[in-house]
N, C-alpha and C. Protein backbone atom coordinates (compact mmCIF):
# COMPACT_ATOMS: atom_id res chain seq x y z
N UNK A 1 89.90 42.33 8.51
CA UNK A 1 89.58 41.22 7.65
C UNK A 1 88.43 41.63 6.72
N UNK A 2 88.56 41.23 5.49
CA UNK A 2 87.42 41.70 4.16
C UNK A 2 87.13 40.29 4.40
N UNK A 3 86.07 39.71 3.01
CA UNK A 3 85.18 39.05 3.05
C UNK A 3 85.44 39.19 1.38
N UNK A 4 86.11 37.74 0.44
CA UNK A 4 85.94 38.28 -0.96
C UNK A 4 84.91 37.17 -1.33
N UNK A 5 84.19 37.58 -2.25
CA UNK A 5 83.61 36.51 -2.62
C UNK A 5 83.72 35.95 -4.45
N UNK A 6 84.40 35.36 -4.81
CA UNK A 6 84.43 34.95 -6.04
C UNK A 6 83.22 34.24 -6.32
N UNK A 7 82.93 34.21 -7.72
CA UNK A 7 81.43 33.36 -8.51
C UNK A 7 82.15 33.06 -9.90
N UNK A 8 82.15 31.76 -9.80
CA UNK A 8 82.30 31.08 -11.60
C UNK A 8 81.19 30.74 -11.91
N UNK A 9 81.14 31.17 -13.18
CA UNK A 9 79.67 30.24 -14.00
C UNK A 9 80.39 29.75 -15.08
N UNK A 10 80.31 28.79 -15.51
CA UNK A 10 80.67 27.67 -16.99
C UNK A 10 79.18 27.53 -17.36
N UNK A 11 78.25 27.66 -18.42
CA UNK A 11 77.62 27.38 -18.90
C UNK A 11 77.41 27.51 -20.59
N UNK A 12 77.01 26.42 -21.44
CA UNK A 12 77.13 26.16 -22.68
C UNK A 12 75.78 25.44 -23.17
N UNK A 13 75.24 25.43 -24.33
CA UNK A 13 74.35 24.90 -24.83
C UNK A 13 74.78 24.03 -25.58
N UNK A 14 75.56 24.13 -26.44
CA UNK A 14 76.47 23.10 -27.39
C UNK A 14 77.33 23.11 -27.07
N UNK A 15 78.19 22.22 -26.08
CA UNK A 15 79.58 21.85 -25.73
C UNK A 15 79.58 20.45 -25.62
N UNK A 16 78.01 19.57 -25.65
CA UNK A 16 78.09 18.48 -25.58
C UNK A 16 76.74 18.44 -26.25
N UNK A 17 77.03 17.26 -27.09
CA UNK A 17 75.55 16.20 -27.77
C UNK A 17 74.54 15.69 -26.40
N UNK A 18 75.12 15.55 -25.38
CA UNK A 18 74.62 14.88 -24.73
C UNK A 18 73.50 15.55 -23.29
N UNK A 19 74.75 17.00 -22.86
CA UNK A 19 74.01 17.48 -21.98
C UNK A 19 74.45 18.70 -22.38
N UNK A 20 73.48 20.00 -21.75
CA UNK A 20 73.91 21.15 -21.68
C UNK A 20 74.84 21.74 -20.32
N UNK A 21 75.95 22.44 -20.06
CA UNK A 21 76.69 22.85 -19.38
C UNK A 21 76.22 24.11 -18.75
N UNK A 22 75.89 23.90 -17.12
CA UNK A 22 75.47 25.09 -15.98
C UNK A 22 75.78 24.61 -15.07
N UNK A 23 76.73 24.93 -14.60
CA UNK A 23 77.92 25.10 -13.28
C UNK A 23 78.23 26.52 -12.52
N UNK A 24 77.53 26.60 -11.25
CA UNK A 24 78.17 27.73 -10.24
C UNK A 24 78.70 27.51 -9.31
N UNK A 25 79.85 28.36 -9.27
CA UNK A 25 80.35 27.66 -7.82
C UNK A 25 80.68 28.99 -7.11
N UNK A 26 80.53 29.49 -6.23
CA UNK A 26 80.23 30.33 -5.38
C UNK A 26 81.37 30.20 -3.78
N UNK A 27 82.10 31.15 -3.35
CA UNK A 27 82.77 30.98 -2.31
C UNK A 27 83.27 32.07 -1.06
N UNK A 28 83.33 32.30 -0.14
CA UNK A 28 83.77 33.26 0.87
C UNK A 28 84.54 33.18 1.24
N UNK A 29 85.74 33.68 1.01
CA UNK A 29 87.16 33.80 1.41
C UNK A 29 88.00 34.94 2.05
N UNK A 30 88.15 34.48 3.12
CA UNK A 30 88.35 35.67 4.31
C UNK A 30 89.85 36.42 3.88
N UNK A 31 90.11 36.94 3.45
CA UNK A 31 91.29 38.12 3.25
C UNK A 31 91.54 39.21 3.94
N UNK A 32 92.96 39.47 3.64
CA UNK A 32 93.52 41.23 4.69
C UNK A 32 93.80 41.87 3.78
N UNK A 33 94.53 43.32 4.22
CA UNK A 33 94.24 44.10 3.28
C UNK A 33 96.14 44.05 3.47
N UNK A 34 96.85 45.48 3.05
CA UNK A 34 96.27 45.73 1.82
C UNK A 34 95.89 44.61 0.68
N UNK A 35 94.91 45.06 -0.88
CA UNK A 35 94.82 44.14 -2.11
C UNK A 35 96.18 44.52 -2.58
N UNK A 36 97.02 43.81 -3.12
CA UNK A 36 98.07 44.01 -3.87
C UNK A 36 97.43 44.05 -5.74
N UNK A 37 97.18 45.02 -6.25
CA UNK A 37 97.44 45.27 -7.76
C UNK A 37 98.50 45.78 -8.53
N UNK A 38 98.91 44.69 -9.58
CA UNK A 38 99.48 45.67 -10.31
C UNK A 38 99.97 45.44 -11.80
N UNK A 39 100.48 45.76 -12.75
CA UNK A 39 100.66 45.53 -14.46
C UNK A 39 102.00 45.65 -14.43
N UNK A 40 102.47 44.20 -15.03
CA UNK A 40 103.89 44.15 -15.60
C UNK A 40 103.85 43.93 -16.95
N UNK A 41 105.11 44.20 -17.73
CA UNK A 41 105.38 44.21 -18.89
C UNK A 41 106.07 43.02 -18.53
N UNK A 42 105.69 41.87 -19.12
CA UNK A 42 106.41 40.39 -19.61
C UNK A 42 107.27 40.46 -20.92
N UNK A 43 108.63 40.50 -20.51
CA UNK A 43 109.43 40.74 -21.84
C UNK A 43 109.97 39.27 -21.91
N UNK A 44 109.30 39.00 -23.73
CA UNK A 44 109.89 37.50 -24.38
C UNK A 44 111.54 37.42 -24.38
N UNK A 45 112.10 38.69 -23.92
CA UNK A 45 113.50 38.33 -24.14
C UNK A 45 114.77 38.41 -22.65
N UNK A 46 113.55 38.72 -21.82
CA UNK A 46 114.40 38.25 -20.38
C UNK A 46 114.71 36.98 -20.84
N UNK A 47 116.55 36.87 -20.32
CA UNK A 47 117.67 35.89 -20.34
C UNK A 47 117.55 34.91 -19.02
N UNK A 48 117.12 35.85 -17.86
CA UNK A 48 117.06 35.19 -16.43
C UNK A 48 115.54 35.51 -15.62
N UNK A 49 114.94 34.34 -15.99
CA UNK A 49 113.68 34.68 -15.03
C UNK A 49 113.69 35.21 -13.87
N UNK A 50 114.06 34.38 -12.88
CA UNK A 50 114.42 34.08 -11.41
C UNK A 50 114.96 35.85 -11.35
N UNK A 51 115.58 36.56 -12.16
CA UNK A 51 115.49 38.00 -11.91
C UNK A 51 114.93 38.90 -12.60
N UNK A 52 114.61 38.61 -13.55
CA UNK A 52 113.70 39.75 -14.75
C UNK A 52 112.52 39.72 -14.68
N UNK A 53 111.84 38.75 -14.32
CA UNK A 53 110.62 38.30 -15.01
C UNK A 53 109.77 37.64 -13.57
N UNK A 54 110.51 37.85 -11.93
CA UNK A 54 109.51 37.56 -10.66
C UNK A 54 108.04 38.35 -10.90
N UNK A 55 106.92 37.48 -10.72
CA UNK A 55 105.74 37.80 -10.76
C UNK A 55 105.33 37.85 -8.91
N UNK A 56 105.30 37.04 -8.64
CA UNK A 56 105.23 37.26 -7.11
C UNK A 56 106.49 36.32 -6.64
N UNK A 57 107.23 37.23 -5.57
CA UNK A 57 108.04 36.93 -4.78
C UNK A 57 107.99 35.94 -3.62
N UNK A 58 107.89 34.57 -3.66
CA UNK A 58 107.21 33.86 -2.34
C UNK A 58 107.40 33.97 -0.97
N UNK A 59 108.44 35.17 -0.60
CA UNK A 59 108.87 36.03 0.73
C UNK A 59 108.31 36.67 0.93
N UNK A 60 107.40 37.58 0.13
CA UNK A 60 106.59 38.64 0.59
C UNK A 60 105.40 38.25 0.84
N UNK A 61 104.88 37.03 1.11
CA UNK A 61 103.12 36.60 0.92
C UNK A 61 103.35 35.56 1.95
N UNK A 62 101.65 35.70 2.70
CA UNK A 62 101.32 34.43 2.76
C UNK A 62 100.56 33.44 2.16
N UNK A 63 99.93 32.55 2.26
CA UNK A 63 98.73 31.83 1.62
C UNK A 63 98.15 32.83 0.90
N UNK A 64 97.71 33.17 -0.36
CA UNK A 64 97.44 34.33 -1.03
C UNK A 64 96.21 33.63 -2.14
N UNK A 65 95.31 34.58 -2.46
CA UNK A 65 94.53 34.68 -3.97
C UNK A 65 95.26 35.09 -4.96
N UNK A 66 95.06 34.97 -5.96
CA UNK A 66 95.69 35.11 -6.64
C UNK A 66 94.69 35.06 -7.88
N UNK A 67 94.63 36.26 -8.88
CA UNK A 67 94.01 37.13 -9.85
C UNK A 67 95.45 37.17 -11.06
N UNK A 68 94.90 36.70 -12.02
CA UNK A 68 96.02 36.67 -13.29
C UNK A 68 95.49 37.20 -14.57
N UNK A 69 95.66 37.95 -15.46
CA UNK A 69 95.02 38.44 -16.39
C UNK A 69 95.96 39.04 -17.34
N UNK A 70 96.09 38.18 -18.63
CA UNK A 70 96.49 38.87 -20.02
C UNK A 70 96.20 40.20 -20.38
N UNK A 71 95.83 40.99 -20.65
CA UNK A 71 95.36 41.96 -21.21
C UNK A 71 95.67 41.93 -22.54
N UNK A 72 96.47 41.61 -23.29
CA UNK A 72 96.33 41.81 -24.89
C UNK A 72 95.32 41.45 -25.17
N UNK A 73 94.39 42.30 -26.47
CA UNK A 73 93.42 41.92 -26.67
C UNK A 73 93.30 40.88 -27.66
N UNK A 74 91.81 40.04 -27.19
CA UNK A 74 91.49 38.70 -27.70
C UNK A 74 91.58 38.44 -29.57
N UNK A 75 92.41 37.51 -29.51
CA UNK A 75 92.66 37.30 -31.10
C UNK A 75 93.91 37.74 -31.65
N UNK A 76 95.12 38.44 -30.55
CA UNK A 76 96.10 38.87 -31.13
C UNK A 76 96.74 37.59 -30.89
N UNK A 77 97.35 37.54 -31.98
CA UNK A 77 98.42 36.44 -32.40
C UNK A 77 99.30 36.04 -31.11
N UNK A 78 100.35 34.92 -30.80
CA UNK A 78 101.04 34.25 -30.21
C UNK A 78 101.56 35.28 -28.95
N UNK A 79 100.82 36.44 -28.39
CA UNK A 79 101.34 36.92 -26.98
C UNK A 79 100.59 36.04 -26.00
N UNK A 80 101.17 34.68 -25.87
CA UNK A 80 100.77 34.37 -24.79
C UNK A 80 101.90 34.00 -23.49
N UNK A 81 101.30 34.16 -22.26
CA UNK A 81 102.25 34.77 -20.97
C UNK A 81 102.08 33.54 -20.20
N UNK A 82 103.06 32.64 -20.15
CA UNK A 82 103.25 31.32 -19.46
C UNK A 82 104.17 31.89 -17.55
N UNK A 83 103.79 31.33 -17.13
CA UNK A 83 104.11 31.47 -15.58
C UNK A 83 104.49 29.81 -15.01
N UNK A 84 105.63 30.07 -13.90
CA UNK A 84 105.67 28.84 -13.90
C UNK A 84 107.03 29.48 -12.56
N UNK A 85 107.96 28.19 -11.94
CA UNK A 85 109.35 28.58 -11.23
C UNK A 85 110.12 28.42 -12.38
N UNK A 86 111.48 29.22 -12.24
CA UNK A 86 112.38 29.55 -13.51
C UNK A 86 113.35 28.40 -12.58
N UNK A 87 113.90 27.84 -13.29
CA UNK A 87 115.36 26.95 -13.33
C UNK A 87 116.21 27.90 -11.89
N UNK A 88 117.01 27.33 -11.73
CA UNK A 88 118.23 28.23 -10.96
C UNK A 88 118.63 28.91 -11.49
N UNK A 89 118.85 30.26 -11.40
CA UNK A 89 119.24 31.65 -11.61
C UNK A 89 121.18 30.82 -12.41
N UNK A 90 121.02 31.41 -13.63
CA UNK A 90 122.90 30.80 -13.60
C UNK A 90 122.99 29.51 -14.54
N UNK A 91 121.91 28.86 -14.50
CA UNK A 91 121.90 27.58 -14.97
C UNK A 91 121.55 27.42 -16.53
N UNK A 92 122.06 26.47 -17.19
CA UNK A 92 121.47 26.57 -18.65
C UNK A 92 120.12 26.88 -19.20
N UNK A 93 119.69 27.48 -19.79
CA UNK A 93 118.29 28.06 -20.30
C UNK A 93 117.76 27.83 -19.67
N UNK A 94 117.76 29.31 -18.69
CA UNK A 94 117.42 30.24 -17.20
C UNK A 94 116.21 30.77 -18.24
N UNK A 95 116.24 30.88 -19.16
CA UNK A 95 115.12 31.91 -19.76
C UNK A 95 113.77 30.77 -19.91
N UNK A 96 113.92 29.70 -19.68
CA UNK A 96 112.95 28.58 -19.93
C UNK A 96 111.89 28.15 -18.61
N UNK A 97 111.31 27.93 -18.57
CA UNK A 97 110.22 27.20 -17.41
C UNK A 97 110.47 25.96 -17.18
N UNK A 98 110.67 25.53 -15.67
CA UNK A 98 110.47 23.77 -15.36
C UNK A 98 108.61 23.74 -15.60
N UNK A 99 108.74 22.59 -16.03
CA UNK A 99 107.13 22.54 -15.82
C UNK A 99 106.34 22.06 -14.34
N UNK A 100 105.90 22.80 -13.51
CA UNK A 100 105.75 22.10 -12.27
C UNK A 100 104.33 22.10 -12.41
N UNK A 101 103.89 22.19 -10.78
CA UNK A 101 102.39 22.13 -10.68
C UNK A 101 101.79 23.48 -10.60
N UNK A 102 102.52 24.63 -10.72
CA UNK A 102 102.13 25.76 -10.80
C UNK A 102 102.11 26.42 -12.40
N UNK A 103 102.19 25.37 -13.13
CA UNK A 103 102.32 26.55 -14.70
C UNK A 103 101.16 26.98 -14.85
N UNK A 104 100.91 27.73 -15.48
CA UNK A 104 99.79 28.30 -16.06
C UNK A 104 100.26 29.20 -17.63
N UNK A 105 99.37 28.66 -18.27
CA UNK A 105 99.65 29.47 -19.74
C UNK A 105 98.56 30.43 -19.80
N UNK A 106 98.56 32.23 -20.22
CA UNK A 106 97.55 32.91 -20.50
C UNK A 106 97.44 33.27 -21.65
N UNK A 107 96.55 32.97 -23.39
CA UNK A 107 96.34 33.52 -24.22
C UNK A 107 95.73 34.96 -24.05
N UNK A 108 96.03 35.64 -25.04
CA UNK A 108 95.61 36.84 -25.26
C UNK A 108 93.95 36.88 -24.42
N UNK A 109 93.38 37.42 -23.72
CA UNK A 109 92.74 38.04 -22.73
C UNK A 109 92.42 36.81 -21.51
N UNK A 110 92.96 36.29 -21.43
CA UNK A 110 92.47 34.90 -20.61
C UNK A 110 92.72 35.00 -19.05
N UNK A 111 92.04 34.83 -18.24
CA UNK A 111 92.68 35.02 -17.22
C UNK A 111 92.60 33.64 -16.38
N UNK A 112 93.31 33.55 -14.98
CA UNK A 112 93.24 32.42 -14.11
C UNK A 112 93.01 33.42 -12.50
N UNK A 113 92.32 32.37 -11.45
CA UNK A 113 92.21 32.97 -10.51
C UNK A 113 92.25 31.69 -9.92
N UNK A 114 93.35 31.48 -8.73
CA UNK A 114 93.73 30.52 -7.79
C UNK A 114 94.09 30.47 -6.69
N UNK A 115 94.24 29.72 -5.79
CA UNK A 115 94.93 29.85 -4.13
C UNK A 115 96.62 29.18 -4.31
N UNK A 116 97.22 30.10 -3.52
CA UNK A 116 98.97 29.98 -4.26
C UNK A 116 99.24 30.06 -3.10
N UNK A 117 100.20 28.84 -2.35
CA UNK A 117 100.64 28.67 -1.13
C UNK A 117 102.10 29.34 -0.22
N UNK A 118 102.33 30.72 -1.70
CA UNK A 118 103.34 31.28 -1.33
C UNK A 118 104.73 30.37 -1.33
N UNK A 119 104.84 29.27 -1.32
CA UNK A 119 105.95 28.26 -1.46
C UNK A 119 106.82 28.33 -2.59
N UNK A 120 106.72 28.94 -3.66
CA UNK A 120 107.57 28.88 -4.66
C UNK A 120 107.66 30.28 -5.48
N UNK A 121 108.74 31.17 -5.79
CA UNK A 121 108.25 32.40 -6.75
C UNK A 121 107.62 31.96 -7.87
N UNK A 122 106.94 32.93 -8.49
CA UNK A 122 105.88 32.79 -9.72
C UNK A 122 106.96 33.69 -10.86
N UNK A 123 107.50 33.37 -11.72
CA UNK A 123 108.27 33.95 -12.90
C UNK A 123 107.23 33.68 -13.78
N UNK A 124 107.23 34.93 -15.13
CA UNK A 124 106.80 34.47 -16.00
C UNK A 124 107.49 34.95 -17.44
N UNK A 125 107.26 34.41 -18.63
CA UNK A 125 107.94 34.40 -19.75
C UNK A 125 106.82 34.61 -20.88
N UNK A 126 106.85 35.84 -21.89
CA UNK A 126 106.08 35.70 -22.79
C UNK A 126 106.87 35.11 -24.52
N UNK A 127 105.83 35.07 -25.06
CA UNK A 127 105.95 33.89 -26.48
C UNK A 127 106.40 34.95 -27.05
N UNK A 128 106.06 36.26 -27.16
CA UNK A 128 106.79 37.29 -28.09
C UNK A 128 106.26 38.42 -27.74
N UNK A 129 107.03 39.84 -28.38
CA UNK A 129 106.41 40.50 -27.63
C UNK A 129 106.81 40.86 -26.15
N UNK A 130 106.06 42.13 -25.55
CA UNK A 130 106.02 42.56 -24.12
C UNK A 130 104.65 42.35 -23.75
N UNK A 131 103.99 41.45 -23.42
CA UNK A 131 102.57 41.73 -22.97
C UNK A 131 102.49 42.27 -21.82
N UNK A 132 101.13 42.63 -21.50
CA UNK A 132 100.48 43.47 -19.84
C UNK A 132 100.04 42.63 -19.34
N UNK A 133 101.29 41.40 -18.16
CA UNK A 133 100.04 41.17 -17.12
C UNK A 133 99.53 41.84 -15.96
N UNK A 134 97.93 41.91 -15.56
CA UNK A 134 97.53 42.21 -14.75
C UNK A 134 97.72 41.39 -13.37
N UNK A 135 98.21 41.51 -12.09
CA UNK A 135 98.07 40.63 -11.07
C UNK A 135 97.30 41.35 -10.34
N UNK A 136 96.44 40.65 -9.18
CA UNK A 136 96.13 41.26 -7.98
C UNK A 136 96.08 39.82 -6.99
N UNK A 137 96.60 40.10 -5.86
CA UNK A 137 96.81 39.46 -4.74
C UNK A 137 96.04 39.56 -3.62
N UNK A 138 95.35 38.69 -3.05
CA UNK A 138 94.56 38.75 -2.24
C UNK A 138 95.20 37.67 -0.70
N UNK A 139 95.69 38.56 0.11
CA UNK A 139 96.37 37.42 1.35
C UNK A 139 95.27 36.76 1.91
N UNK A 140 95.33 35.50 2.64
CA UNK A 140 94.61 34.82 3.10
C UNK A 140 94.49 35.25 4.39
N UNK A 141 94.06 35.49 5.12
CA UNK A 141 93.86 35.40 6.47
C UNK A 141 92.75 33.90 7.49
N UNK A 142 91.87 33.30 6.73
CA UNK A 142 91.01 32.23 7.06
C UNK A 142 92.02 30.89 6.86
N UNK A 143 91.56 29.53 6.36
CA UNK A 143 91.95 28.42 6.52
C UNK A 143 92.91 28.37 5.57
């Protein structure tokens, strides 16, 4: 068992008339090994998510971290890399996203970092383009 520790800071001086923005939130999250890393090419023109375009497989994980990262660099035009469950494999515009509670949209360098209950595959679809996403997976082993 590792020991990861994530740290967010949000802080802003002008984001509000009213107050200034300083937020940390700090956490210890017990994980196993191996870390799963790795870079896919998100192609805008996979036809079938559910087979072209699996980001994590929800058979191979348990309760997991989960590390998401664009890599195109910041300011390039419309490569942005939406994630989400793909429709049924077969079904009319398979190449499209349901919108559930797992979407996530990434602009050009943006990343997300979340707890993913392994319950559903993660497909993703880019706006144009092949972008690089970065994943890394972190299994849960604690609560």
């Amino acid at each position: 068992m590792a020991l990861l520790i994530p740290t967010l800071t949000l802080s802003s001086n002008d984001i509000s008339t009213s107050e200034q923005l300083n937020l940390t939130l700090t956490g210890d999250l017990a994980v196993g090994g191996p870390v799963e890393t790795k870079r896919m090419s998100i192609a805008s023109t996979a036809t079938d998510l559910a087979v072209q375009n699996v980001v994590l497989a929800a058979a191979n994980y348990t309760k997991s971290f989960v590390l998401l990262y664009n890599t195109v660099a910041h300011g390039t035009a419309n490569q942005v890399i939406t994630l989400g469950t793909a429709v049924t494999s077969g079904e009319a515009n398979d190449e499209n996203l349901v919108a559930t509670s797992t979407q996530i949209s990434l602009a050009p360098a943006e990343w997300a970092f979340f707890p993913w209950e392994s319950d559903v595959d993660l497909c993703a679809n880019a706006s144009t383009g092949s972008p690089i996403l970065e994943v890394r997976v972190f299994q849960n082993v604690g609560n």
